[in-house]
C-alpha atoms as a PDB file:
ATOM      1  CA  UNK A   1      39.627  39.673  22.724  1.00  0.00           C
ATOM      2  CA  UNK A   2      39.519  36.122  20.836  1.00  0.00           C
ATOM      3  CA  UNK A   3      40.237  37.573  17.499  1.00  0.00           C
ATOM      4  CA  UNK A   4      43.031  39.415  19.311  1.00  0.00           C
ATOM      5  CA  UNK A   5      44.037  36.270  21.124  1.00  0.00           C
ATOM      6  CA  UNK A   6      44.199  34.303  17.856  1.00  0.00           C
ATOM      7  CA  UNK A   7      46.073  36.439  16.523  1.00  0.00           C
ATOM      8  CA  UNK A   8      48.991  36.755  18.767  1.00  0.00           C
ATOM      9  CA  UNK A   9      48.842  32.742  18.890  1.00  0.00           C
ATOM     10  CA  UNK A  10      48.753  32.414  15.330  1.00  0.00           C
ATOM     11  CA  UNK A  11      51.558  34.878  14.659  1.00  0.00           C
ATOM     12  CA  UNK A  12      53.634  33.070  17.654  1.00  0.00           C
ATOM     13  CA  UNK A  13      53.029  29.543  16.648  1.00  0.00           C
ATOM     14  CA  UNK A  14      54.326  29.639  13.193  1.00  0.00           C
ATOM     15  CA  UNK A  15      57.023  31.571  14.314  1.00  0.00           C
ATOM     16  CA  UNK A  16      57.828  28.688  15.832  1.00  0.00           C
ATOM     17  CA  UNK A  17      57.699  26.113  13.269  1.00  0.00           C
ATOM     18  CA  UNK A  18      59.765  28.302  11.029  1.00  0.00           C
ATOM     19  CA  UNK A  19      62.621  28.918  13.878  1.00  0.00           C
ATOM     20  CA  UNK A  20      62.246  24.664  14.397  1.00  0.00           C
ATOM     21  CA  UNK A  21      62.787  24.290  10.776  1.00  0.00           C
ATOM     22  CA  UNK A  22      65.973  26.309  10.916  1.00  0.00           C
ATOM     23  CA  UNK A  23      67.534  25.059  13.694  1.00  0.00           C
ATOM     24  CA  UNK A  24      66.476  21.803  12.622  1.00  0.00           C
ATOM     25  CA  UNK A  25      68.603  22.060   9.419  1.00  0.00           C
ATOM     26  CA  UNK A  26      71.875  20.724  11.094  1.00  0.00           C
ATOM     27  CA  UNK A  27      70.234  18.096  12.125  1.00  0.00           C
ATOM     28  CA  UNK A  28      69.368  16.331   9.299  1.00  0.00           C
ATOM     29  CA  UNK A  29      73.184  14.741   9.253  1.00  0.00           C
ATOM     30  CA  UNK A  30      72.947  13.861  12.982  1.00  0.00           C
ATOM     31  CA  UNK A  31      71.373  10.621  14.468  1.00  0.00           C
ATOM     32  CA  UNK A  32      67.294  11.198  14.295  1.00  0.00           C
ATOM     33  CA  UNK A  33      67.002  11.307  18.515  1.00  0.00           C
ATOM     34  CA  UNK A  34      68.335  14.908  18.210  1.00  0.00           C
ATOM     35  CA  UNK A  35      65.492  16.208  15.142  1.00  0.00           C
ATOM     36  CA  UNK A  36      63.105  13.923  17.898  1.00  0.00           C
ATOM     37  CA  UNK A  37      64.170  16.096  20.680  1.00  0.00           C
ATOM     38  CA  UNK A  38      63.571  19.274  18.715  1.00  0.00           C
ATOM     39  CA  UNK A  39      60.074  17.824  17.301  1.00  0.00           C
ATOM     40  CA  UNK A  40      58.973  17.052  21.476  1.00  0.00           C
ATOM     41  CA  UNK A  41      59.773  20.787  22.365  1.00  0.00           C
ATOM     42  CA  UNK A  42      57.698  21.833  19.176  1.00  0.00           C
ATOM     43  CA  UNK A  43      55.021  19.847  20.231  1.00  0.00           C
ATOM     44  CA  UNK A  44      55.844  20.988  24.474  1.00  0.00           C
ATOM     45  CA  UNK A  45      55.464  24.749  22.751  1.00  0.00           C
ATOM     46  CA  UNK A  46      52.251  24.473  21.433  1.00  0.00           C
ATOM     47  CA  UNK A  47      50.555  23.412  25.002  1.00  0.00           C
ATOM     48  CA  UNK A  48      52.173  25.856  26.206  1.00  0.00           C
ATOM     49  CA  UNK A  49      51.257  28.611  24.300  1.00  0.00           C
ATOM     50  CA  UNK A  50      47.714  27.127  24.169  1.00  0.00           C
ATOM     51  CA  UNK A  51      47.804  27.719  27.597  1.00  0.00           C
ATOM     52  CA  UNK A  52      49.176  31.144  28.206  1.00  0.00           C
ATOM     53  CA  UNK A  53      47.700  33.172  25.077  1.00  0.00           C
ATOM     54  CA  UNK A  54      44.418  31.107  24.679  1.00  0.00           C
ATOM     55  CA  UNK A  55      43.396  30.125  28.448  1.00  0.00           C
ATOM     56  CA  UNK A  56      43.112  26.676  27.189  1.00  0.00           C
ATOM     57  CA  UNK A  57      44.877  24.211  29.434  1.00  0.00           C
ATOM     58  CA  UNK A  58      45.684  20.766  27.912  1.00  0.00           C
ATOM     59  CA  UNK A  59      44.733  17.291  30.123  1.00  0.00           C
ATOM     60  CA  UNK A  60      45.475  13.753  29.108  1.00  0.00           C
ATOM     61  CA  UNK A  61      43.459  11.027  31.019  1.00  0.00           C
ATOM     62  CA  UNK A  62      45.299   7.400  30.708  1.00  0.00           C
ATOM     63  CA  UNK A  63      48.313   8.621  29.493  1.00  0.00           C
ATOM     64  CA  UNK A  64      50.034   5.662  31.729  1.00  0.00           C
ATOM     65  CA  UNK A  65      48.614   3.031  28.801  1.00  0.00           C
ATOM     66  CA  UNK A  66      52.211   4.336  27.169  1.00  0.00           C
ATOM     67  CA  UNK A  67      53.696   2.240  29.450  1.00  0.00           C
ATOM     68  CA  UNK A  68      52.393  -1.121  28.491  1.00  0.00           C
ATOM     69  CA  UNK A  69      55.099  -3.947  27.536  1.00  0.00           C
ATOM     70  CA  UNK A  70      53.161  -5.208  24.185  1.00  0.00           C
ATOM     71  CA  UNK A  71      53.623  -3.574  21.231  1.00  0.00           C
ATOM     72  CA  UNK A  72      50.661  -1.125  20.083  1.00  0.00           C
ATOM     73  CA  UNK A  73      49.603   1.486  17.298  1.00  0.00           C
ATOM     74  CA  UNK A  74      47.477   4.391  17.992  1.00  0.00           C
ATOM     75  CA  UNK A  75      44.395   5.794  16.432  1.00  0.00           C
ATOM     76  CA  UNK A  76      43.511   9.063  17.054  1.00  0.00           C
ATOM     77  CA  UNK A  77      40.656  11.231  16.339  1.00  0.00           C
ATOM     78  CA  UNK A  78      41.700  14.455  14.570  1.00  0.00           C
ATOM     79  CA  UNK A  79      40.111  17.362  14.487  1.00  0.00           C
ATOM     80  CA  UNK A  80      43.226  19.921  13.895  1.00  0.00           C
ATOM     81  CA  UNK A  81      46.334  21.012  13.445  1.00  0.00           C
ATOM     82  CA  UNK A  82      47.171  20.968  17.277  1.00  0.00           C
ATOM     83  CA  UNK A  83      47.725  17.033  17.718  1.00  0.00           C
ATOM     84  CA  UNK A  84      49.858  16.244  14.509  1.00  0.00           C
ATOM     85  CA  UNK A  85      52.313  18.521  17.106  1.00  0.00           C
ATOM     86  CA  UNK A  86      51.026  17.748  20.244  1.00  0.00           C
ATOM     87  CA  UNK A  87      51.819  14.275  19.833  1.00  0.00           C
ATOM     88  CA  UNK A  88      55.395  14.563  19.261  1.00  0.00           C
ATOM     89  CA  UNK A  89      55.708  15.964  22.963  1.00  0.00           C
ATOM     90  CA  UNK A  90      53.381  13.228  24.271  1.00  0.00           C
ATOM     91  CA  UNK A  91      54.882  10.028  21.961  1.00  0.00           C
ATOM     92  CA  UNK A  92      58.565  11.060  21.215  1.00  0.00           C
ATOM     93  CA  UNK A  93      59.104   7.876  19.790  1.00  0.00           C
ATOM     94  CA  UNK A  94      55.928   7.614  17.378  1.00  0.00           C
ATOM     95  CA  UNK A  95      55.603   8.232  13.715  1.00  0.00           C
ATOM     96  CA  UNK A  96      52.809   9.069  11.423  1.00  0.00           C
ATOM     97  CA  UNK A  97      51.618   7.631   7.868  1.00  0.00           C
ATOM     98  CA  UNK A  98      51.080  10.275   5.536  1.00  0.00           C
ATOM     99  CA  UNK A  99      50.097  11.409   1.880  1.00  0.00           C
ATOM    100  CA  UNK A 100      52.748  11.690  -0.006  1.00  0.00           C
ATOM    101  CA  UNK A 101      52.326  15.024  -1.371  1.00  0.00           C
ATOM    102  CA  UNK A 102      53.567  16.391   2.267  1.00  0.00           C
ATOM    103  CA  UNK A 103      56.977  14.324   1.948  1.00  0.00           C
ATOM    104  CA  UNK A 104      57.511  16.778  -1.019  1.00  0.00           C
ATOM    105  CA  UNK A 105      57.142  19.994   0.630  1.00  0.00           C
ATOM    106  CA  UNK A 106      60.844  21.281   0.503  1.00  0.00           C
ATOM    107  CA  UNK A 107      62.713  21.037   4.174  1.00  0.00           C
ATOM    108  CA  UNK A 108      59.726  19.962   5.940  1.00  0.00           C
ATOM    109  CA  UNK A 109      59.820  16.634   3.879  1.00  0.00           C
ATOM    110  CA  UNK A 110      63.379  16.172   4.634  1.00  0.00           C
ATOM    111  CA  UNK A 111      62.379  16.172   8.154  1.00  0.00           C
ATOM    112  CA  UNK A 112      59.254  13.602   7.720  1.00  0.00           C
ATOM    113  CA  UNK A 113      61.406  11.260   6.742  1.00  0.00           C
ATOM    114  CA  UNK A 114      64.510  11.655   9.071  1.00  0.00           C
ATOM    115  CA  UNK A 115      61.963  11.285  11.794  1.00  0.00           C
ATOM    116  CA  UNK A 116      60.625   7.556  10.271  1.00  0.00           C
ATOM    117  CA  UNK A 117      57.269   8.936   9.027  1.00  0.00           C
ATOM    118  CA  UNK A 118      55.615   6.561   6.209  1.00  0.00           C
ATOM    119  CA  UNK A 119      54.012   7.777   3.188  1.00  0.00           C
ATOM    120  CA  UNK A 120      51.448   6.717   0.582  1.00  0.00           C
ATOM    121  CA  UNK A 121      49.896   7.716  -2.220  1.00  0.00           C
ATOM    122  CA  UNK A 122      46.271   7.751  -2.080  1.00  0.00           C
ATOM    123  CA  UNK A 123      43.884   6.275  -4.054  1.00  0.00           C
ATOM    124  CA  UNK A 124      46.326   4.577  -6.425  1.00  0.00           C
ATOM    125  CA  UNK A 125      48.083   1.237  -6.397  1.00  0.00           C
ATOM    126  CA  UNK A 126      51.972   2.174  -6.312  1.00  0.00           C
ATOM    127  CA  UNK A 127      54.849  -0.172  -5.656  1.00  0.00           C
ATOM    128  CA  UNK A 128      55.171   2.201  -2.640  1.00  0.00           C
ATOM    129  CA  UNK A 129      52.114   1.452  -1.232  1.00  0.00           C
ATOM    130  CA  UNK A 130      52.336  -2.328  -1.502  1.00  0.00           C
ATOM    131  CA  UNK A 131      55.623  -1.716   0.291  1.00  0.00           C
ATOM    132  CA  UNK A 132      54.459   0.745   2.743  1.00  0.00           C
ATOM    133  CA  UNK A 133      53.043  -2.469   5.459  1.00  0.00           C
ATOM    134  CA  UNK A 134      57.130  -3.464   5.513  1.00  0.00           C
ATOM    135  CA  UNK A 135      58.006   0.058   6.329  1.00  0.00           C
ATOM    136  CA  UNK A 136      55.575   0.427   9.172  1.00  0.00           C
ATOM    137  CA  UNK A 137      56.849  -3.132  10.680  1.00  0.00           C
ATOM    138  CA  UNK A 138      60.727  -2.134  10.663  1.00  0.00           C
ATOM    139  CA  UNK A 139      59.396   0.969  12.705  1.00  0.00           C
ATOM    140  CA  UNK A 140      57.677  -0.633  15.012  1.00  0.00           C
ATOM    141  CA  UNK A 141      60.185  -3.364  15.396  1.00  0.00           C
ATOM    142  CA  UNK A 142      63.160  -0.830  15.717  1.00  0.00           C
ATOM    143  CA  UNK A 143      60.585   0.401  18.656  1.00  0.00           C
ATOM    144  CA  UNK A 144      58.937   3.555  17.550  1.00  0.00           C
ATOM    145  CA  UNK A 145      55.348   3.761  17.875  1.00  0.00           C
ATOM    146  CA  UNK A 146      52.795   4.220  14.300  1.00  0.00           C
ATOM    147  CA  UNK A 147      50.392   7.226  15.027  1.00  0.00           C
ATOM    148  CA  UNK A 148      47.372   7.559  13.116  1.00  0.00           C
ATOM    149  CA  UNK A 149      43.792   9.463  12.033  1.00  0.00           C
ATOM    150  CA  UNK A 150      41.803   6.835  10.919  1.00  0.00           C
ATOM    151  CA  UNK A 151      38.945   9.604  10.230  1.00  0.00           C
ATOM    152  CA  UNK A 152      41.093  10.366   7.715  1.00  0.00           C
ATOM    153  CA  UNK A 153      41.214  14.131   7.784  1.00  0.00           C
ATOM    154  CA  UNK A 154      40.476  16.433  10.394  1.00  0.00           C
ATOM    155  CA  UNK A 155      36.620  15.895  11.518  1.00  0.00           C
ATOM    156  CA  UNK A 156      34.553  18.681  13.389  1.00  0.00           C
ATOM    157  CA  UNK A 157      33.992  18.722  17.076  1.00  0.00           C
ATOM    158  CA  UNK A 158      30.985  16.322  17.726  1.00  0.00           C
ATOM    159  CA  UNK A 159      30.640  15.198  14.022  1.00  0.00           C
ATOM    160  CA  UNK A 160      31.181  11.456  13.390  1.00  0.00           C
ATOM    161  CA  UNK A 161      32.431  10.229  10.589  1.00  0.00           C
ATOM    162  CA  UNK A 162      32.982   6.323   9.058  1.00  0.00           C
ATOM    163  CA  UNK A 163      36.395   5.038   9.829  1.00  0.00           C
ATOM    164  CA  UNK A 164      38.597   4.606   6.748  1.00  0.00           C
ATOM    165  CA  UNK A 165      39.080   1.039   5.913  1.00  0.00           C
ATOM    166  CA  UNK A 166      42.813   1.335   5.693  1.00  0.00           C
ATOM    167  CA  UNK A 167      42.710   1.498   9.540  1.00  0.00           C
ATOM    168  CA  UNK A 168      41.153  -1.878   9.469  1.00  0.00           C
ATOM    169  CA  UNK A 169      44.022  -3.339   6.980  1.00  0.00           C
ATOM    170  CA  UNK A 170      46.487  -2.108   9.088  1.00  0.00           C
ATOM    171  CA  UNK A 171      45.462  -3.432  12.333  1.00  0.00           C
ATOM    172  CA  UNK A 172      44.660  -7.233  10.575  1.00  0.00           C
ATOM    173  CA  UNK A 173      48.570  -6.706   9.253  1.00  0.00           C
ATOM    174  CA  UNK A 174      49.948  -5.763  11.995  1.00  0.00           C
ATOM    175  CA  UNK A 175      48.716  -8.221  14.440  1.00  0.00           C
ATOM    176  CA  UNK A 176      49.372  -5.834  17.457  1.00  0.00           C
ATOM    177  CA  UNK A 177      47.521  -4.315  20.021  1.00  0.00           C
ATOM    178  CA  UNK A 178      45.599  -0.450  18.977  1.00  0.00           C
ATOM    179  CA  UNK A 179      45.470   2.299  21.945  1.00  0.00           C
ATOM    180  CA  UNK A 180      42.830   4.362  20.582  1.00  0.00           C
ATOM    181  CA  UNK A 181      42.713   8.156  21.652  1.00  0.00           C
ATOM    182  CA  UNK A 182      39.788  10.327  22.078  1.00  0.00           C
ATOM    183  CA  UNK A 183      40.169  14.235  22.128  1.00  0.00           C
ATOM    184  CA  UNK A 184      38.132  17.008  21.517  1.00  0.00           C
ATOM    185  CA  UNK A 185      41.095  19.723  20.474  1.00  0.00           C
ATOM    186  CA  UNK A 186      38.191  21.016  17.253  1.00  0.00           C
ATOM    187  CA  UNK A 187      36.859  22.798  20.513  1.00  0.00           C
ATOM    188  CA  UNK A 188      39.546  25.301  20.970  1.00  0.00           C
ATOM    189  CA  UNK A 189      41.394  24.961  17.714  1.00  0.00           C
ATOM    190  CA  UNK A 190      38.040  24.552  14.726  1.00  0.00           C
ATOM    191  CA  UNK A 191      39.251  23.085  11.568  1.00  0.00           C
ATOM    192  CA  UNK A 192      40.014  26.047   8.919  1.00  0.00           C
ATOM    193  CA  UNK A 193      39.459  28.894  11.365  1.00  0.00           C
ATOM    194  CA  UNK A 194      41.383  31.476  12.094  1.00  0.00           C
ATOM    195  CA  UNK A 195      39.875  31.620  15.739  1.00  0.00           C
ATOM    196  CA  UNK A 196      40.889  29.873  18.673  1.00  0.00           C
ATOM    197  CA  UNK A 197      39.029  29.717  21.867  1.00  0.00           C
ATOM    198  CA  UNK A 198      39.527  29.507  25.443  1.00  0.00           C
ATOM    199  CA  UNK A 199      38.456  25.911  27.296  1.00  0.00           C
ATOM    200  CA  UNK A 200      39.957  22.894  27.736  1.00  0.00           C
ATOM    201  CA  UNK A 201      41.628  20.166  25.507  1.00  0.00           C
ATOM    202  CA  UNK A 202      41.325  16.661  26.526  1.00  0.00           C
ATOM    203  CA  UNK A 203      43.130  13.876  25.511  1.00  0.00           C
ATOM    204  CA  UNK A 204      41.921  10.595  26.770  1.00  0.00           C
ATOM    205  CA  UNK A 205      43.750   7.610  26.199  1.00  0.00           C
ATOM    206  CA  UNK A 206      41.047   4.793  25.932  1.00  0.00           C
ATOM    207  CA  UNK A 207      41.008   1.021  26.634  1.00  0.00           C
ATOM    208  CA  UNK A 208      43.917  -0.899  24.543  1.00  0.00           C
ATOM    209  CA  UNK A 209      42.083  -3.001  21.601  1.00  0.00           C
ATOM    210  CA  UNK A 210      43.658  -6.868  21.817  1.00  0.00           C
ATOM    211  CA  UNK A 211      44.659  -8.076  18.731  1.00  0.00           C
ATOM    212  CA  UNK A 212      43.475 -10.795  16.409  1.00  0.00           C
ATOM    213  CA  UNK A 213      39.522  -9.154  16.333  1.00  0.00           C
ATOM    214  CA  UNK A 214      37.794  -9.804  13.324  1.00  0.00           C
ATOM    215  CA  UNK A 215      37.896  -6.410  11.169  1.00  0.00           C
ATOM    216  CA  UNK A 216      34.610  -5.590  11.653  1.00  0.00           C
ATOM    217  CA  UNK A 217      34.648  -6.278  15.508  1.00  0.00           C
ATOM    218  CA  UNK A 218      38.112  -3.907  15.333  1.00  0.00           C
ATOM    219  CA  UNK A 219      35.751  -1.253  13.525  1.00  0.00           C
ATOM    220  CA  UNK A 220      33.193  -1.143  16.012  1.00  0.00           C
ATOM    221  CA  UNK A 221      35.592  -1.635  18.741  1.00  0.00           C
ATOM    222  CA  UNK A 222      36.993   1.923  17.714  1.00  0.00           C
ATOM    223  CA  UNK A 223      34.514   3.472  16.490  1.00  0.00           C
ATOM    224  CA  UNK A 224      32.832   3.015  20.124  1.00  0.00           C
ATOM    225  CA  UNK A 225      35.810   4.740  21.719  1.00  0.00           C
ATOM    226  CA  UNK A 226      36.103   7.606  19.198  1.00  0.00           C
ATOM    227  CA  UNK A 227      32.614   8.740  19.578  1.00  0.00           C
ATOM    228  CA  UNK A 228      30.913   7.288  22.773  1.00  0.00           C
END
């Protein structure tokens, strides 16, 4: 029944990336709050289809902490493919820094970029990357909210991992609050597996981090509200 299951899902969920892309084509000469609007249903359709072919209902706990006045980034644990879409139903505004490599993957790249997404090359010093902390700023200031993994790649359910110290540089630049958010979506959705299981996905929103920390305070900070 799960391999079943999975497979339906599968089949049905990249179905509907590809139909997004298509539609999304017109788009790319329109103002960006339509490609956003197509993006939130994307990210609508996966819960939902999480929920009627796998059983697995999705939950968010302090999802209200949106709603604060001050300005904020959030740092997410990742541990598949479900929240990279999730997110864009749950933050329609937000935006993600990325490797480069998927701002060249033909259409989908086009679309990364209409919808504000920052990207860098890692591992190597690039007039991009020096340029990429002005990027991020405009963003924010234009009010659109930076999303991102500071695990770094997707991490097993339960495993702990260091956070990367780019996290760090970009909370000291920023000088704004960090909403971190906890989730266990590895449960239903493990990382390279075909599988998916039945359960429930949780996203908590934890206690905003103030600004002006030291970095190692920030570290710890998050690090206790990924993983405790």
């Amino acid at each position: 029944m799960i391999f079943l299951r999975s497979l339906i899902f599968n089949i049905l969920i990249y179905l509907g990336i590809i139909f997004s892309c298509l539609i999304g084509i017109p788009l790319l000469i329109l103002p960006s709050i339509y490609l956003r609007k197509l993006s939130s249903f994307l990210g609508w359709y996966f819960i939902f289809m999480s929920r009627v072919i796998l059983n697995a209902k999705v939950n968010t706990s302090g999802i209200e902490k949106l709603n604060t006045s001050q300005k904020f980034f959030i740092a997410s644990s990742h541990q598949s493919m479900f929240e990279t879409f999730a997110y864009n139903y749950f933050i329609p505004n937000g935006f993600f820094i990325l490797k480069k490599e998927l701002m060249n993957i033909p259409l989908f790249g086009l679309y990364l970029k209409k919808l504000n997404c920052v990207s860098i090359d890692r591992g190597k010093t690039t007039k991009e990357n020096l340029n990429f902390s002005d990027k991020v700023i405009n963003n924010i200031n234009n009010g659109k909210t930076l999303i991102i993994f500071p695990q770094g790649t997707r991490v097993p359910h339960n495993e702990r991992v260091p956070i990367k110290k780019g996290v760090r540089r970009i909370y000291e630049n920023l000088k704004i609050s960090c909403l971190p958010i906890k989730l266990n979506t590895g449960k239903v959705w493990p990382k390279n597996s075909f599988l998916k299981y039945p359960g429930e996905i949780n996203f908590i929103f934890k206690d905003i981090i103030e600004p002006n920390l030291t970095g190692d305070d920030f570290i710890k900070a998050l690090e206790f509200a990924l993983y405790e």
